[in-house]
PDB file of N, CA and C in Angstrom:
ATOM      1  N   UNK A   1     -63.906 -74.903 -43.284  1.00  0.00           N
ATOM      2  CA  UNK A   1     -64.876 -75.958 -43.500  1.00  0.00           C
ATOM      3  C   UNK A   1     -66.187 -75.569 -42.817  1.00  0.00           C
ATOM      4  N   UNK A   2     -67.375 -75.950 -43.384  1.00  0.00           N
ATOM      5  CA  UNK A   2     -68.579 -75.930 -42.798  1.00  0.00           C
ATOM      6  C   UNK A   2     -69.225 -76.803 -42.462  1.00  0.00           C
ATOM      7  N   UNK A   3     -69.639 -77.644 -41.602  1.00  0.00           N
ATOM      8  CA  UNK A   3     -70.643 -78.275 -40.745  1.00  0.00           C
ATOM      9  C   UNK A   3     -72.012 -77.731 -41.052  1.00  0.00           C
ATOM     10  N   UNK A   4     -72.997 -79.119 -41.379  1.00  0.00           N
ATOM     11  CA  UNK A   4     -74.392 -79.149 -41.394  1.00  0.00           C
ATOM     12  C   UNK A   4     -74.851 -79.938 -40.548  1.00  0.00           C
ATOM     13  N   UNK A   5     -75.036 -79.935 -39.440  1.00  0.00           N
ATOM     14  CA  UNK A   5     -75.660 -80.944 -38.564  1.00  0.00           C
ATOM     15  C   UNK A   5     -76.832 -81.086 -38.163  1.00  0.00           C
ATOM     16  N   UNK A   6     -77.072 -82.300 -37.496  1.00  0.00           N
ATOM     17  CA  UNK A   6     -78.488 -82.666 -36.671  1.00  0.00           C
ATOM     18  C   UNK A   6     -78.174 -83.275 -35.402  1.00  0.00           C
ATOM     19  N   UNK A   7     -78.942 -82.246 -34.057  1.00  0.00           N
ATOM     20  CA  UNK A   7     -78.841 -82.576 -32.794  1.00  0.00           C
ATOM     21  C   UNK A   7     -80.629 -82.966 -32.358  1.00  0.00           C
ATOM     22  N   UNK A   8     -80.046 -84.199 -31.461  1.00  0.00           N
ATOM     23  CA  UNK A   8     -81.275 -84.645 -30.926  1.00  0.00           C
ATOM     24  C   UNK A   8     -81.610 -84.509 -29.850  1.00  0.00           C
ATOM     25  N   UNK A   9     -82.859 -83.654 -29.436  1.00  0.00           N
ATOM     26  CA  UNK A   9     -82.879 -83.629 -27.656  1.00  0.00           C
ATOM     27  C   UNK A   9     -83.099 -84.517 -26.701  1.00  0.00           C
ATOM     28  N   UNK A  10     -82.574 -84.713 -26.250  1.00  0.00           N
ATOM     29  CA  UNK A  10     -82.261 -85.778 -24.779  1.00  0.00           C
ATOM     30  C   UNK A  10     -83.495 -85.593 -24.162  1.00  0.00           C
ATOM     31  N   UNK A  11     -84.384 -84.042 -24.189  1.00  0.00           N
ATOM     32  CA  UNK A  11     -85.517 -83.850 -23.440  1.00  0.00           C
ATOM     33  C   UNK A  11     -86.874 -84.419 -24.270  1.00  0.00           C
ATOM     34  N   UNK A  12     -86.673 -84.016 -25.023  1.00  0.00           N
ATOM     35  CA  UNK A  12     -88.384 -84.627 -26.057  1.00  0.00           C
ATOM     36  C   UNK A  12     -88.012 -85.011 -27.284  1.00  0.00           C
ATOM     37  N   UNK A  13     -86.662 -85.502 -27.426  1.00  0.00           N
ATOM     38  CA  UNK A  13     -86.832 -86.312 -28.508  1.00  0.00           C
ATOM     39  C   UNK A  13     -86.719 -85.673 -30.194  1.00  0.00           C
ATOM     40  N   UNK A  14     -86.779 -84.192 -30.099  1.00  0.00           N
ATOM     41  CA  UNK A  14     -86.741 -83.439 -31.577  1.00  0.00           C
ATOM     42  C   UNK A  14     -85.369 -83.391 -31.867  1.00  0.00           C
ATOM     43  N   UNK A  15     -85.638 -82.607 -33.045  1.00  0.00           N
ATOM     44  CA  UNK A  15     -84.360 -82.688 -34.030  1.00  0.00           C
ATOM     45  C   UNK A  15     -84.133 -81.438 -34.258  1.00  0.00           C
ATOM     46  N   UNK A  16     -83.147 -80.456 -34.349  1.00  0.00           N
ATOM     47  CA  UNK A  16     -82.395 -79.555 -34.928  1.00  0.00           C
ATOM     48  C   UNK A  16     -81.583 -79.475 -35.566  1.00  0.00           C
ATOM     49  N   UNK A  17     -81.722 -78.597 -36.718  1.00  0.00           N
ATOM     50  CA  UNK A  17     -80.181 -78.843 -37.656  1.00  0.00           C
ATOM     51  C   UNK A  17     -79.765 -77.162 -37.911  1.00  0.00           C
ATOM     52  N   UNK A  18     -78.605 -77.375 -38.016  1.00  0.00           N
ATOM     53  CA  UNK A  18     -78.020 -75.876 -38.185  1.00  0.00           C
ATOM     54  C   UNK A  18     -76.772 -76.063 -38.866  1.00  0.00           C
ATOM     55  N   UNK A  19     -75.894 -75.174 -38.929  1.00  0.00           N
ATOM     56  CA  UNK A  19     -74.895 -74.664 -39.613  1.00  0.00           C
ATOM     57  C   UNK A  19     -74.089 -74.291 -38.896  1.00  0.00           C
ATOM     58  N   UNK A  20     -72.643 -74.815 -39.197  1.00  0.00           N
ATOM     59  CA  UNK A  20     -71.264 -74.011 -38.067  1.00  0.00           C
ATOM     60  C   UNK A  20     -70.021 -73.940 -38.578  1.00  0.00           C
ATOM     61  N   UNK A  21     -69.255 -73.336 -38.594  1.00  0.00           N
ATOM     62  CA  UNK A  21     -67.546 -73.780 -38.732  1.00  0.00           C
ATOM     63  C   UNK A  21     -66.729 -74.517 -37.679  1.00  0.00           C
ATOM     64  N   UNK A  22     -67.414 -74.429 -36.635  1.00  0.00           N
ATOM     65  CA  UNK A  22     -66.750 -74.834 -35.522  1.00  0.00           C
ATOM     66  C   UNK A  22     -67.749 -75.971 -34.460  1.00  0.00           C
ATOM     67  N   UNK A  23     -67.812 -76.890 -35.000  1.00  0.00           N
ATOM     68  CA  UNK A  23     -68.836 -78.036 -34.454  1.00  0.00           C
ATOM     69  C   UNK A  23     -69.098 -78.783 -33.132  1.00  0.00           C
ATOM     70  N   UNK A  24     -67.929 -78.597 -32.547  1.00  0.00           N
ATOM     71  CA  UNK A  24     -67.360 -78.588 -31.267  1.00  0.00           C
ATOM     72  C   UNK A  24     -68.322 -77.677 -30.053  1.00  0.00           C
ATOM     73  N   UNK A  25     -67.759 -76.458 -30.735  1.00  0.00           N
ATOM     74  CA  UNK A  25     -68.111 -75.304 -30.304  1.00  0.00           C
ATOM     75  C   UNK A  25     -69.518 -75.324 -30.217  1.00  0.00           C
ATOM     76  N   UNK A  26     -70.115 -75.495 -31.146  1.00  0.00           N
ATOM     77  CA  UNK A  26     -71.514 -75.236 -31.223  1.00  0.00           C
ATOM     78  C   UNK A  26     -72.489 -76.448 -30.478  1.00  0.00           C
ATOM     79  N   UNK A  27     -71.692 -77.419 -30.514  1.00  0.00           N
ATOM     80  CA  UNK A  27     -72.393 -78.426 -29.626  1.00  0.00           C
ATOM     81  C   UNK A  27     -72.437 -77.887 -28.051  1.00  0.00           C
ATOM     82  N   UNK A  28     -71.545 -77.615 -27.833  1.00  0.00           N
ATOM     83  CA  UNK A  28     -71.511 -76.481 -26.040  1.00  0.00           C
ATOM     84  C   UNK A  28     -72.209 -75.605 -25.767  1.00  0.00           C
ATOM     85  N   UNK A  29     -72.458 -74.749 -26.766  1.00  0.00           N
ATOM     86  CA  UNK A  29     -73.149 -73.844 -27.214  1.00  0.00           C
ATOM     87  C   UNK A  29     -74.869 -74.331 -26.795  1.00  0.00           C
ATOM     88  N   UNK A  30     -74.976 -75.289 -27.631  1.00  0.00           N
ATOM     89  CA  UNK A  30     -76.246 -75.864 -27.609  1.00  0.00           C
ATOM     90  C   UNK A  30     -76.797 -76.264 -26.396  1.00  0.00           C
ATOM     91  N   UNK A  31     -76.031 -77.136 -25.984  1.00  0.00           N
ATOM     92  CA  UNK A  31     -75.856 -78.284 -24.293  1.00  0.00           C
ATOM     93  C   UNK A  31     -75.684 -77.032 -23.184  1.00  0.00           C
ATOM     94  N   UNK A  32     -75.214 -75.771 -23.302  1.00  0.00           N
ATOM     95  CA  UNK A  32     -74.982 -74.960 -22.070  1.00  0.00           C
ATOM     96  C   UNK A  32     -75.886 -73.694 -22.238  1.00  0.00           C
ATOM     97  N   UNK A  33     -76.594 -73.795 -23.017  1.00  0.00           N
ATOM     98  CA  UNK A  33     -78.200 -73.096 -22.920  1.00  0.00           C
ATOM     99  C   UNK A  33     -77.838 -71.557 -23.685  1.00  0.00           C
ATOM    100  N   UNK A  34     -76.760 -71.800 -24.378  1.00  0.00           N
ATOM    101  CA  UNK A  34     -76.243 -70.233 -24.766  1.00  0.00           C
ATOM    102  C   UNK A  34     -76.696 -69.658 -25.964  1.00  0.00           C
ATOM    103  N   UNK A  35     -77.565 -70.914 -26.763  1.00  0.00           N
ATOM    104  CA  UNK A  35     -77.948 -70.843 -28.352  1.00  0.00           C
ATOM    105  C   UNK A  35     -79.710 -70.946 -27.860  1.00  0.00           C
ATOM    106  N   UNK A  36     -79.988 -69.624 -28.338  1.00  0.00           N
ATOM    107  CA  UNK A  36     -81.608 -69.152 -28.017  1.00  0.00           C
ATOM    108  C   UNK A  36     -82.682 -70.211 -27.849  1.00  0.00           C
ATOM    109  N   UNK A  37     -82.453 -70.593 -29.128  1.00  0.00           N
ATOM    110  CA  UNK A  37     -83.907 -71.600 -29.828  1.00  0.00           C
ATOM    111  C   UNK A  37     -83.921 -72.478 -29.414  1.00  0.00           C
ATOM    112  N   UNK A  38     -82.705 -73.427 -29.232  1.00  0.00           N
ATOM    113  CA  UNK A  38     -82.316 -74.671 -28.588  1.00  0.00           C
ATOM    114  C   UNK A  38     -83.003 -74.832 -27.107  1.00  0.00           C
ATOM    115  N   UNK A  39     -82.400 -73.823 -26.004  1.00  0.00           N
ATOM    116  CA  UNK A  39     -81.729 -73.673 -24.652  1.00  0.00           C
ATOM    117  C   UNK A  39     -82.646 -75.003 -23.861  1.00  0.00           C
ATOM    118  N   UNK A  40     -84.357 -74.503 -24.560  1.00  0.00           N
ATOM    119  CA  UNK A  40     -85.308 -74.646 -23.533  1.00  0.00           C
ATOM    120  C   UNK A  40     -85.361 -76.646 -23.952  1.00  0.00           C
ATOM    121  N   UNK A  41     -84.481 -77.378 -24.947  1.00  0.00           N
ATOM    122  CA  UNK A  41     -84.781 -78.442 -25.299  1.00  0.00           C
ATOM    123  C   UNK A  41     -83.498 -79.346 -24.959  1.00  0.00           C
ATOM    124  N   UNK A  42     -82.554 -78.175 -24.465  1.00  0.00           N
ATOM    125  CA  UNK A  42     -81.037 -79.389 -23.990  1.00  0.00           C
ATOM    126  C   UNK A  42     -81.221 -80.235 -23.090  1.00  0.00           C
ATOM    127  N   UNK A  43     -80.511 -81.261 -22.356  1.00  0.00           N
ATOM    128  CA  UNK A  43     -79.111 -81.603 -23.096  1.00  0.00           C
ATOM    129  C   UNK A  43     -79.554 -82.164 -24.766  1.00  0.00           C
ATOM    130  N   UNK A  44     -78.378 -82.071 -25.714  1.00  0.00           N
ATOM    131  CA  UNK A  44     -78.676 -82.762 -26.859  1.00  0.00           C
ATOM    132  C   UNK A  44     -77.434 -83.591 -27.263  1.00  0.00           C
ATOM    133  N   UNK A  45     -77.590 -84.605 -28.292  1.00  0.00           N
ATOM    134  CA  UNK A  45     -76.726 -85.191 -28.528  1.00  0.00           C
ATOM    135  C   UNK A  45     -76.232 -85.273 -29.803  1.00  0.00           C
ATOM    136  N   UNK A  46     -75.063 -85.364 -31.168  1.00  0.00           N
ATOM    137  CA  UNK A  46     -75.037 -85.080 -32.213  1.00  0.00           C
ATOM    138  C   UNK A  46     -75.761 -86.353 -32.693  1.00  0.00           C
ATOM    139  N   UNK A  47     -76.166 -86.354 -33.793  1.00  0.00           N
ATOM    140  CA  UNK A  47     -76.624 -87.500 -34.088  1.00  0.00           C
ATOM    141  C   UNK A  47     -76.352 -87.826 -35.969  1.00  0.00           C
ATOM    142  N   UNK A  48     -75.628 -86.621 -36.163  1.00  0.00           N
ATOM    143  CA  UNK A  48     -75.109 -86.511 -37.762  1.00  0.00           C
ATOM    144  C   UNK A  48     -74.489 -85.483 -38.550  1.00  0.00           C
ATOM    145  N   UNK A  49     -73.679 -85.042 -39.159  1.00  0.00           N
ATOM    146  CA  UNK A  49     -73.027 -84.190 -39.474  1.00  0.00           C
ATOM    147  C   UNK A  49     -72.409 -84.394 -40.852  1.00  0.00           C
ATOM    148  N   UNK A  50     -72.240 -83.157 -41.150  1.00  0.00           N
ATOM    149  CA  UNK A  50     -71.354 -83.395 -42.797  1.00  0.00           C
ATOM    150  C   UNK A  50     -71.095 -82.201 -43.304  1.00  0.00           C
ATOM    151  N   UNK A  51     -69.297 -82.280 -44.162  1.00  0.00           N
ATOM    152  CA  UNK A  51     -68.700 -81.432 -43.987  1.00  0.00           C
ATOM    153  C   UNK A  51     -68.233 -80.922 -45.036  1.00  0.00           C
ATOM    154  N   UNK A  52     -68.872 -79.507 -45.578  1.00  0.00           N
ATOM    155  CA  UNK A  52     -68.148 -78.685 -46.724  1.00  0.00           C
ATOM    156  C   UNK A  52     -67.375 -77.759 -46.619  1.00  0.00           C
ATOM    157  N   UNK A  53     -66.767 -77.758 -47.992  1.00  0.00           N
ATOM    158  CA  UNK A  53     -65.710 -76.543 -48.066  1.00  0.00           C
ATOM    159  C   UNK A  53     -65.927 -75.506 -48.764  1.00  0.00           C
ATOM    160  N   UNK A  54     -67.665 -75.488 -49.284  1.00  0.00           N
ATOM    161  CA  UNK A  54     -68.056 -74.831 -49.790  1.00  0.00           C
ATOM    162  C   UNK A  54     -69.417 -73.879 -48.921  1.00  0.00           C
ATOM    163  N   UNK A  55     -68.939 -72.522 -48.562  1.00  0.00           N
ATOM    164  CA  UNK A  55     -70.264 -72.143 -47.568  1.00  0.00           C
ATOM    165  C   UNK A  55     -71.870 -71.606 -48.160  1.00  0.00           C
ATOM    166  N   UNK A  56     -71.997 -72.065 -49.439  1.00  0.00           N
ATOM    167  CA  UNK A  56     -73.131 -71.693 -49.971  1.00  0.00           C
ATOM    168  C   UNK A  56     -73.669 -72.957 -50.311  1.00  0.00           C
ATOM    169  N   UNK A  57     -73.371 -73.788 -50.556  1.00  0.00           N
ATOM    170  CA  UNK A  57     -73.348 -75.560 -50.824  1.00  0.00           C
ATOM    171  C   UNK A  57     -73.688 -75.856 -49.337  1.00  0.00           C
ATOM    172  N   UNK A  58     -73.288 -75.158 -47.998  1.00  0.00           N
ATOM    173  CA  UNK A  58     -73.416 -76.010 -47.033  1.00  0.00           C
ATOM    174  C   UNK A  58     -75.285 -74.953 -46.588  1.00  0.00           C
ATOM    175  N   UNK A  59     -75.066 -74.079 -46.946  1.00  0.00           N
ATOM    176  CA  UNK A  59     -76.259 -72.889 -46.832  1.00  0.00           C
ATOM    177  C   UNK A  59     -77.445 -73.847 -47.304  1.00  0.00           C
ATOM    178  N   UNK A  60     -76.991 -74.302 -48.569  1.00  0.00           N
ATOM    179  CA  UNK A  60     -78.583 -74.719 -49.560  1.00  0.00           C
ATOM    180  C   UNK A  60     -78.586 -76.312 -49.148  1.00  0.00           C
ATOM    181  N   UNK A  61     -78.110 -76.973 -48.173  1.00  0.00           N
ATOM    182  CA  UNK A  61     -78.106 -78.272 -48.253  1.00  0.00           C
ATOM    183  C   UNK A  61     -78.853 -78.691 -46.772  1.00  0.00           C
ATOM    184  N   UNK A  62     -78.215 -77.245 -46.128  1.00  0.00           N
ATOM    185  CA  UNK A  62     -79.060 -77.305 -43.986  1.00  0.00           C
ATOM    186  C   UNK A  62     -80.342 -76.217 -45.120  1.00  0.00           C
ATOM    187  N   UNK A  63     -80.613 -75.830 -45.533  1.00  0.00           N
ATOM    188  CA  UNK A  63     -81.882 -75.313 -45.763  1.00  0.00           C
ATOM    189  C   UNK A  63     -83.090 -76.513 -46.271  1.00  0.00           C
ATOM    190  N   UNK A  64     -82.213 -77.116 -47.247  1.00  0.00           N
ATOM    191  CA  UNK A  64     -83.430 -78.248 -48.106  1.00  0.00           C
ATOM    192  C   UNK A  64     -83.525 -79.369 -46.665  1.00  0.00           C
ATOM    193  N   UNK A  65     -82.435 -79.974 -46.124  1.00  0.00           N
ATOM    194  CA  UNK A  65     -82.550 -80.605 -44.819  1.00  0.00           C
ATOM    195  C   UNK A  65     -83.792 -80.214 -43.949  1.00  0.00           C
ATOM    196  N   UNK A  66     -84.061 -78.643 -43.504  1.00  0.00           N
ATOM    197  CA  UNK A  66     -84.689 -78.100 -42.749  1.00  0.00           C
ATOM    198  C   UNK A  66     -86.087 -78.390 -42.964  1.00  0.00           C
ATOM    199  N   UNK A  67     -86.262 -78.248 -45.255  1.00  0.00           N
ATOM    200  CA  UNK A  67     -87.458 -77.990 -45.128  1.00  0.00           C
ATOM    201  C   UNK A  67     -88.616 -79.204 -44.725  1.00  0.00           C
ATOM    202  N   UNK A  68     -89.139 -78.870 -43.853  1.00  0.00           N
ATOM    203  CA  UNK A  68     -90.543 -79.739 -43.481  1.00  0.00           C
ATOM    204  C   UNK A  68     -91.495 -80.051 -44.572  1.00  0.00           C
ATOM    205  N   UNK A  69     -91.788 -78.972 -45.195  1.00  0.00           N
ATOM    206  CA  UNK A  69     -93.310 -78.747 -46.656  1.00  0.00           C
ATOM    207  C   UNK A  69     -92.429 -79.693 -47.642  1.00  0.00           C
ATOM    208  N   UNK A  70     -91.026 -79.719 -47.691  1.00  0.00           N
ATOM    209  CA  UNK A  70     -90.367 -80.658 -48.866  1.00  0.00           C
ATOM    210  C   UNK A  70     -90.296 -82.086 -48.498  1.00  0.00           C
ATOM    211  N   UNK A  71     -89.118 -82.386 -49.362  1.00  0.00           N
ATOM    212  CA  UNK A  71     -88.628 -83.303 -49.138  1.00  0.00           C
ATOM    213  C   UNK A  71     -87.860 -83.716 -48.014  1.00  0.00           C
ATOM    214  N   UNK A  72     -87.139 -82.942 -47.497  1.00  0.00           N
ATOM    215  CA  UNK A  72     -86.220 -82.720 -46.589  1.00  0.00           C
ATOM    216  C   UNK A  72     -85.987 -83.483 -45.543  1.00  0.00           C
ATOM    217  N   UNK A  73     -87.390 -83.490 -44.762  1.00  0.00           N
ATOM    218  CA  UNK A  73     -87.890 -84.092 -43.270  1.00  0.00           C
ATOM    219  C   UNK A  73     -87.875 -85.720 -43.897  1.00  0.00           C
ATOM    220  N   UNK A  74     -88.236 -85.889 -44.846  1.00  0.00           N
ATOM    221  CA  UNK A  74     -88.462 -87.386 -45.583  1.00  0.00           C
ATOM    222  C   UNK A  74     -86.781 -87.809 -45.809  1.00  0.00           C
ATOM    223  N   UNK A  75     -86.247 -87.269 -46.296  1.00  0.00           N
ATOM    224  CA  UNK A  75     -84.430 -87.335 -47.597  1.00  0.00           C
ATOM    225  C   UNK A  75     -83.778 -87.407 -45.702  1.00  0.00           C
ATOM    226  N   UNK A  76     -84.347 -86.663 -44.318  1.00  0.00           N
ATOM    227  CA  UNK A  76     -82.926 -86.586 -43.475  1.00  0.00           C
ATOM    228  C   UNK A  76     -83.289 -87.919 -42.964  1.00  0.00           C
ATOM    229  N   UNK A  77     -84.776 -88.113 -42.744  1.00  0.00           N
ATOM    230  CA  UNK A  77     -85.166 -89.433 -41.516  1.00  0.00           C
ATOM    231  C   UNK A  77     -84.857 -90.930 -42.232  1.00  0.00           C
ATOM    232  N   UNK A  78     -84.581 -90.818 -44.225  1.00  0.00           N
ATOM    233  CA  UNK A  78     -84.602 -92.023 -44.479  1.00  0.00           C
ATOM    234  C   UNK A  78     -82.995 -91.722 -44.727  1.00  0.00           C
ATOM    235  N   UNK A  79     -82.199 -91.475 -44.638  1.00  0.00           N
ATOM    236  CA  UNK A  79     -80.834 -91.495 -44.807  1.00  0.00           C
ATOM    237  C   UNK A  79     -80.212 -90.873 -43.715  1.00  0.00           C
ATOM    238  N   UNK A  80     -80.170 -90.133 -42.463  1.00  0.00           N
ATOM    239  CA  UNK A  80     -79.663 -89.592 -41.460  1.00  0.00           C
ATOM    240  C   UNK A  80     -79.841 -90.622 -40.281  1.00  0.00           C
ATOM    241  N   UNK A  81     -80.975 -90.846 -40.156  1.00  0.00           N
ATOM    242  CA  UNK A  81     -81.518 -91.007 -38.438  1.00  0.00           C
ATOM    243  C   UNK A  81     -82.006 -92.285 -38.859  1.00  0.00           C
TER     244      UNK A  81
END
């Protein structure tokens, strides 16, 4: 299964979304400064998730999520958050 999620920082308030098989995992990951991009914005908290069994479906769905210039930032804040 694949995980598309969105974590919120506890420090300023942003949003990250990424991709995982192991969601658990990657939340620790995030919170214990071990995931690059994140480190400097932990602690974070989950704030949404959703789960395929398809890993190219979960690829094109955290990408359109991501995009800012689209729809994306609009489609996560009026149905996610």
């Amino acid at each position: 299964m694949f995980y598309v999620y969105i974590l919120q920082s506890l420090k300023d308030a942003s949003y990250y979304t990424g991709i995982t098989e192991n969601l658990k995992q990657r939340l620790l990951d995030h919170n214990s400064g071990t995931s690059k991009y994140s480190s400097s914005k932990k602690p974070f908290t989950l704030k949404w998730y959703c789960v395929f069994s398809n890993k190219n479906k979960a690829l094109l769905f955290e990408r359109y999520v991501k995009s800012g210039s689209g729809s994306g930032f609009a489609f996560r804040n009026k149905h996610f958050l």
